[in-house]
N, C-alpha and C. Protein backbone atom coordinates (compact mmCIF):
# COMPACT_ATOMS: atom_id res chain seq x y z
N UNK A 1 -68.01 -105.97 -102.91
CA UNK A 1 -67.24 -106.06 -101.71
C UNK A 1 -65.85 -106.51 -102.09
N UNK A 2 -64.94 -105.86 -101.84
CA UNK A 2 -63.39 -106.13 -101.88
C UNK A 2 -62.67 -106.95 -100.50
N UNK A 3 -61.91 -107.94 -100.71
CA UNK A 3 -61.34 -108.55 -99.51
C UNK A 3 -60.08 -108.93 -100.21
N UNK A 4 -59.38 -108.85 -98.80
CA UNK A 4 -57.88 -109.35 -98.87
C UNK A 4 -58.12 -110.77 -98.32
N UNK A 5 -56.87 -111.27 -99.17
CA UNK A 5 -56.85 -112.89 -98.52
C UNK A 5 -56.42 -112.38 -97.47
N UNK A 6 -56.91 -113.66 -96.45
CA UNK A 6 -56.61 -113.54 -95.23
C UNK A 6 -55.42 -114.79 -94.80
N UNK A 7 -55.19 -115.25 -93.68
CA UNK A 7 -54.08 -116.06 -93.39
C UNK A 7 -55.18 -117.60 -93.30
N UNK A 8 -56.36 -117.31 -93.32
CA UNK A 8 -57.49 -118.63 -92.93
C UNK A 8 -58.43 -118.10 -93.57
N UNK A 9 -58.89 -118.26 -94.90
CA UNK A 9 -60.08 -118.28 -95.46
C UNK A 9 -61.49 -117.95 -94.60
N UNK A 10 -61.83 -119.21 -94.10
CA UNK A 10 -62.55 -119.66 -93.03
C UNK A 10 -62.94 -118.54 -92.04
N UNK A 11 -61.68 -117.63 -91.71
CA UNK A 11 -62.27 -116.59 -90.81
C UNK A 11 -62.97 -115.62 -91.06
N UNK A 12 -63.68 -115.45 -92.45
CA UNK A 12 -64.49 -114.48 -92.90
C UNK A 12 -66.12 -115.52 -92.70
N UNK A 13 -66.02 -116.70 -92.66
CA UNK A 13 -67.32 -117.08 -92.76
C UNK A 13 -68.58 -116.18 -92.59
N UNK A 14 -68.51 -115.94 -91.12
CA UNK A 14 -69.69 -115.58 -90.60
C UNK A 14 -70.04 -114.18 -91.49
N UNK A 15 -68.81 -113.24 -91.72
CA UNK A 15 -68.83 -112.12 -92.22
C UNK A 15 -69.66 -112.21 -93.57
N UNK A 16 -68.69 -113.10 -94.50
CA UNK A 16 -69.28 -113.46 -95.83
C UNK A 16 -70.66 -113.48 -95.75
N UNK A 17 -71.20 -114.37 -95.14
CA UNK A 17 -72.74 -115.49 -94.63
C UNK A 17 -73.61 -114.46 -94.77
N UNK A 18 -73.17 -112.95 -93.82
CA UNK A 18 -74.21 -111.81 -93.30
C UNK A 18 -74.30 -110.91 -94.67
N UNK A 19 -73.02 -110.75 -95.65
CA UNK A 19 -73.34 -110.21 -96.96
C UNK A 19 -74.17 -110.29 -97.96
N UNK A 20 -73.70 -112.11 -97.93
CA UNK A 20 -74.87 -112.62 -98.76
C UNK A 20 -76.41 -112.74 -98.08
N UNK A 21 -76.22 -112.96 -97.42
CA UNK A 21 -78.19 -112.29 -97.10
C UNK A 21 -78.66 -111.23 -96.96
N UNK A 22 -77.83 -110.39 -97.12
CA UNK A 22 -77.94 -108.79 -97.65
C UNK A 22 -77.86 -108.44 -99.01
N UNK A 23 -78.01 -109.57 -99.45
CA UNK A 23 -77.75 -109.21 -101.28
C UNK A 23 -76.60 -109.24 -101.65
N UNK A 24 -75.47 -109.28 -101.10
CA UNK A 24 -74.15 -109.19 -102.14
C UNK A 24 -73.94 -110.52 -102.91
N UNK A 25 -73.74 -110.04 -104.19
CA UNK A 25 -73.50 -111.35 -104.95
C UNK A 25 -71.98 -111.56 -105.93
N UNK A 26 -71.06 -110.67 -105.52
CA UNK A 26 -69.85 -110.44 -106.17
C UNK A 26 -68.81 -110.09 -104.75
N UNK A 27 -67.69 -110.96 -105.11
CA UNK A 27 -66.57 -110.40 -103.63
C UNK A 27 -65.17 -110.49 -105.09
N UNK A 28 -64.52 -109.17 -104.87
CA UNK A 28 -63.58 -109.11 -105.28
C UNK A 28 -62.04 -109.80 -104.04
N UNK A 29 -61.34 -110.56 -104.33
CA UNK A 29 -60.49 -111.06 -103.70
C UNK A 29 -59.51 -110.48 -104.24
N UNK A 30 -57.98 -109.80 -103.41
CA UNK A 30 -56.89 -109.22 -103.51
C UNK A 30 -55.86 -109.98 -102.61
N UNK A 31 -54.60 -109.93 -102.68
CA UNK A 31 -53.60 -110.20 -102.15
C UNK A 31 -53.91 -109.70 -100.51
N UNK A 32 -53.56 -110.16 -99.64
CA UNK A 32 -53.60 -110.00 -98.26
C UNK A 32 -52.20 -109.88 -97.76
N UNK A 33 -51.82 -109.68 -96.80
CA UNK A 33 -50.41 -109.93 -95.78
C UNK A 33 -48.93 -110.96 -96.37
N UNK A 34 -48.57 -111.12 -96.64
CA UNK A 34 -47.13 -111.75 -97.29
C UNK A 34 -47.32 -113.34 -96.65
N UNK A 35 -47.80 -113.54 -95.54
CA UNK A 35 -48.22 -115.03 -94.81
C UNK A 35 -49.63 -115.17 -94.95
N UNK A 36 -50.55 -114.52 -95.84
CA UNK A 36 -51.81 -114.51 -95.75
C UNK A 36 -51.65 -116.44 -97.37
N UNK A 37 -53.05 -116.79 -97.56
CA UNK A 37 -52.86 -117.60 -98.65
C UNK A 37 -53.42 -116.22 -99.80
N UNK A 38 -53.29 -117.21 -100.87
CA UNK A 38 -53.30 -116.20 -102.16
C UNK A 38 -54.27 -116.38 -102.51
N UNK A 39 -54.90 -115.10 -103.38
CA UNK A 39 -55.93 -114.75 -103.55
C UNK A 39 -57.19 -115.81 -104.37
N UNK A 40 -56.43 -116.46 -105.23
CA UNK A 40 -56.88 -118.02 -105.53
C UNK A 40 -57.57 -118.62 -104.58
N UNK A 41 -56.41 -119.01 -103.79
CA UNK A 41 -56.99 -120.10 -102.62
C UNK A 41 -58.78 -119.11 -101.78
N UNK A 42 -58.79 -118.08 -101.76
CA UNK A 42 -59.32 -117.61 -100.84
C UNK A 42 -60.62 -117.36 -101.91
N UNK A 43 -60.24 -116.90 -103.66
CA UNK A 43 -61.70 -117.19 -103.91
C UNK A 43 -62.52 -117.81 -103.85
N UNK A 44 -61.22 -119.23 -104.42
CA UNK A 44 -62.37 -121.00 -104.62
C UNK A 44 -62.83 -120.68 -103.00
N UNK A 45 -62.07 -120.49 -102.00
CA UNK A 45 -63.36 -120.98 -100.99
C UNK A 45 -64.69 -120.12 -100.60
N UNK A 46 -64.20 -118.64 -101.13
CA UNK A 46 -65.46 -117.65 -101.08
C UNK A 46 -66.35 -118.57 -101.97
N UNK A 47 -66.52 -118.94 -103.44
CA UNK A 47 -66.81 -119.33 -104.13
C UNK A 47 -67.66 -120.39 -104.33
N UNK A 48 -67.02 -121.21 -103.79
CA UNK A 48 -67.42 -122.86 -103.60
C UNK A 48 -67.89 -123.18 -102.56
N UNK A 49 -67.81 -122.49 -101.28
CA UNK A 49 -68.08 -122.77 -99.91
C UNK A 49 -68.95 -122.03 -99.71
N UNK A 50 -69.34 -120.83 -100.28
CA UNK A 50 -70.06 -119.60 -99.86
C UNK A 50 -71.25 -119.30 -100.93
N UNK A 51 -70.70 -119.64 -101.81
CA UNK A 51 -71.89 -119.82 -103.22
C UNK A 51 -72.17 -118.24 -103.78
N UNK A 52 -70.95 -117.22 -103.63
CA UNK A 52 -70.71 -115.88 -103.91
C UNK A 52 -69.56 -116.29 -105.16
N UNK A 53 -70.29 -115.08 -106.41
CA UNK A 53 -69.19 -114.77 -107.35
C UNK A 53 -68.21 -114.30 -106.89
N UNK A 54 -66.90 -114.20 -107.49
CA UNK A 54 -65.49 -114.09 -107.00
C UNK A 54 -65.04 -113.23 -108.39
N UNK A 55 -64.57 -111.78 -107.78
CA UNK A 55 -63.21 -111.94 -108.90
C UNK A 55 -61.99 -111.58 -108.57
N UNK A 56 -61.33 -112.37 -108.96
CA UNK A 56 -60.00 -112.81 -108.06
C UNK A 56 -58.60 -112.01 -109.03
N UNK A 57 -57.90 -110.56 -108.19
CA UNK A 57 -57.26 -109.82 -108.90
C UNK A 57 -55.79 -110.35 -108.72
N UNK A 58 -54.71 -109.76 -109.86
CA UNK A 58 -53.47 -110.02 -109.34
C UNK A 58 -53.07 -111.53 -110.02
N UNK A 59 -54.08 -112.04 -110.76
CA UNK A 59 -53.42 -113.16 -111.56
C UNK A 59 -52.11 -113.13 -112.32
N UNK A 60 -51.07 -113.68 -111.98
CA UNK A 60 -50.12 -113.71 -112.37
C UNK A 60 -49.97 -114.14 -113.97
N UNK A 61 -50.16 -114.53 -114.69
CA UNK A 61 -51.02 -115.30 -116.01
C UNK A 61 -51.53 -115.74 -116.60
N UNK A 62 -51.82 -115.64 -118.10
CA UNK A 62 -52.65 -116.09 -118.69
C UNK A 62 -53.35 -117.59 -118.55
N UNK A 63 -52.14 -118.49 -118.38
CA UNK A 63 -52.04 -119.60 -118.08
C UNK A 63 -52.59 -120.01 -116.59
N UNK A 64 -52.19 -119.32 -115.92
CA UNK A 64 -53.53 -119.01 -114.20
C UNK A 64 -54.54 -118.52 -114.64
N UNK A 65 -55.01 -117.72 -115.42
CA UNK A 65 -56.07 -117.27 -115.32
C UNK A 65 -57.13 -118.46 -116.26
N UNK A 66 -56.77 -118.85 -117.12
CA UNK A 66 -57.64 -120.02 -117.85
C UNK A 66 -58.00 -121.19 -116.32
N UNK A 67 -56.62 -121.30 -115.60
CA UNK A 67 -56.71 -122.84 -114.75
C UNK A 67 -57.70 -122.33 -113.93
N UNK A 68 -57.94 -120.86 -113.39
CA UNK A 68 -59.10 -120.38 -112.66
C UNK A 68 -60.42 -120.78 -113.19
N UNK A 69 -60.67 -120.01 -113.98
CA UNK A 69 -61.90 -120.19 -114.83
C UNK A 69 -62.39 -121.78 -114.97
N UNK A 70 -61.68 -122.13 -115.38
CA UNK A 70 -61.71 -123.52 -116.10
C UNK A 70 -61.96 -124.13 -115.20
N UNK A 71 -61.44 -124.46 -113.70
CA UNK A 71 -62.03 -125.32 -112.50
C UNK A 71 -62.45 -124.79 -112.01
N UNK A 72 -63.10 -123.53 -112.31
CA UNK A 72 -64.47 -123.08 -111.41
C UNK A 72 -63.95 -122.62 -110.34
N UNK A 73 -62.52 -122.04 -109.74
CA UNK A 73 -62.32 -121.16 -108.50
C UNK A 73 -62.61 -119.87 -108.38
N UNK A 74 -62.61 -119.45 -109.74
CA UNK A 74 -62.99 -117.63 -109.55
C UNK A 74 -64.10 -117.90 -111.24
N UNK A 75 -64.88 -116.82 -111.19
CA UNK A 75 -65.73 -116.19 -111.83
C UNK A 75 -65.29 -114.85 -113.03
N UNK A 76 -64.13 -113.95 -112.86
CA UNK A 76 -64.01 -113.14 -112.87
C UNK A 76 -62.18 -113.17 -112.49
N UNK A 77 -61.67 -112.13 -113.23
CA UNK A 77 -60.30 -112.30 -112.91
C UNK A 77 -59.50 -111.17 -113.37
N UNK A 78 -58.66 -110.36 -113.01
CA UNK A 78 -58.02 -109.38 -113.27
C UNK A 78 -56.18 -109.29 -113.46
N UNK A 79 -55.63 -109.53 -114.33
CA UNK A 79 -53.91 -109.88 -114.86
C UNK A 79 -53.21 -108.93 -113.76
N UNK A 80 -52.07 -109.54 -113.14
CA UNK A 80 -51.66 -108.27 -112.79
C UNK A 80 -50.31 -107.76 -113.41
């Protein structure tokens, strides 16, 4: 499943909730709307809040992409 950050994390809950009890166990996170939060912010909470793998595209660097991994906000990560 692919998602854009959204402007509130939070407003996918219910959506997320119904995936994962359908089996999805991977959400790719992408850039959303220019006022949306970034794709970071929106994995850790797919992630951590939702208990779904994340891979979170559009990492700006190497140096983001370790701080991802490394505190456990995304799973998975794509340079952009």
């Amino acid at each position: 499943m692919r998602l854009s950050a959204p402007r509130e994390p939070s407003s996918y809950l219910t959506f997320l909730r119904e995936l994962r009890d359908l089996g999805c166990v991977l959400v790719a996170v992408t850039a959303g709307p220019a006022d949306a939060v970034t794709p970071a912010v929106t994995s850790d909470y797919v992630r951590n809040a939702m208990g779904l793998a994340t891979l979170c595209e559009g990492v700006g660097s190497t140096q983001e992409a370790e701080t991802l991994l490394v505190s456990g906000r995304a799973d998975l990560l794509t340079l952009a």
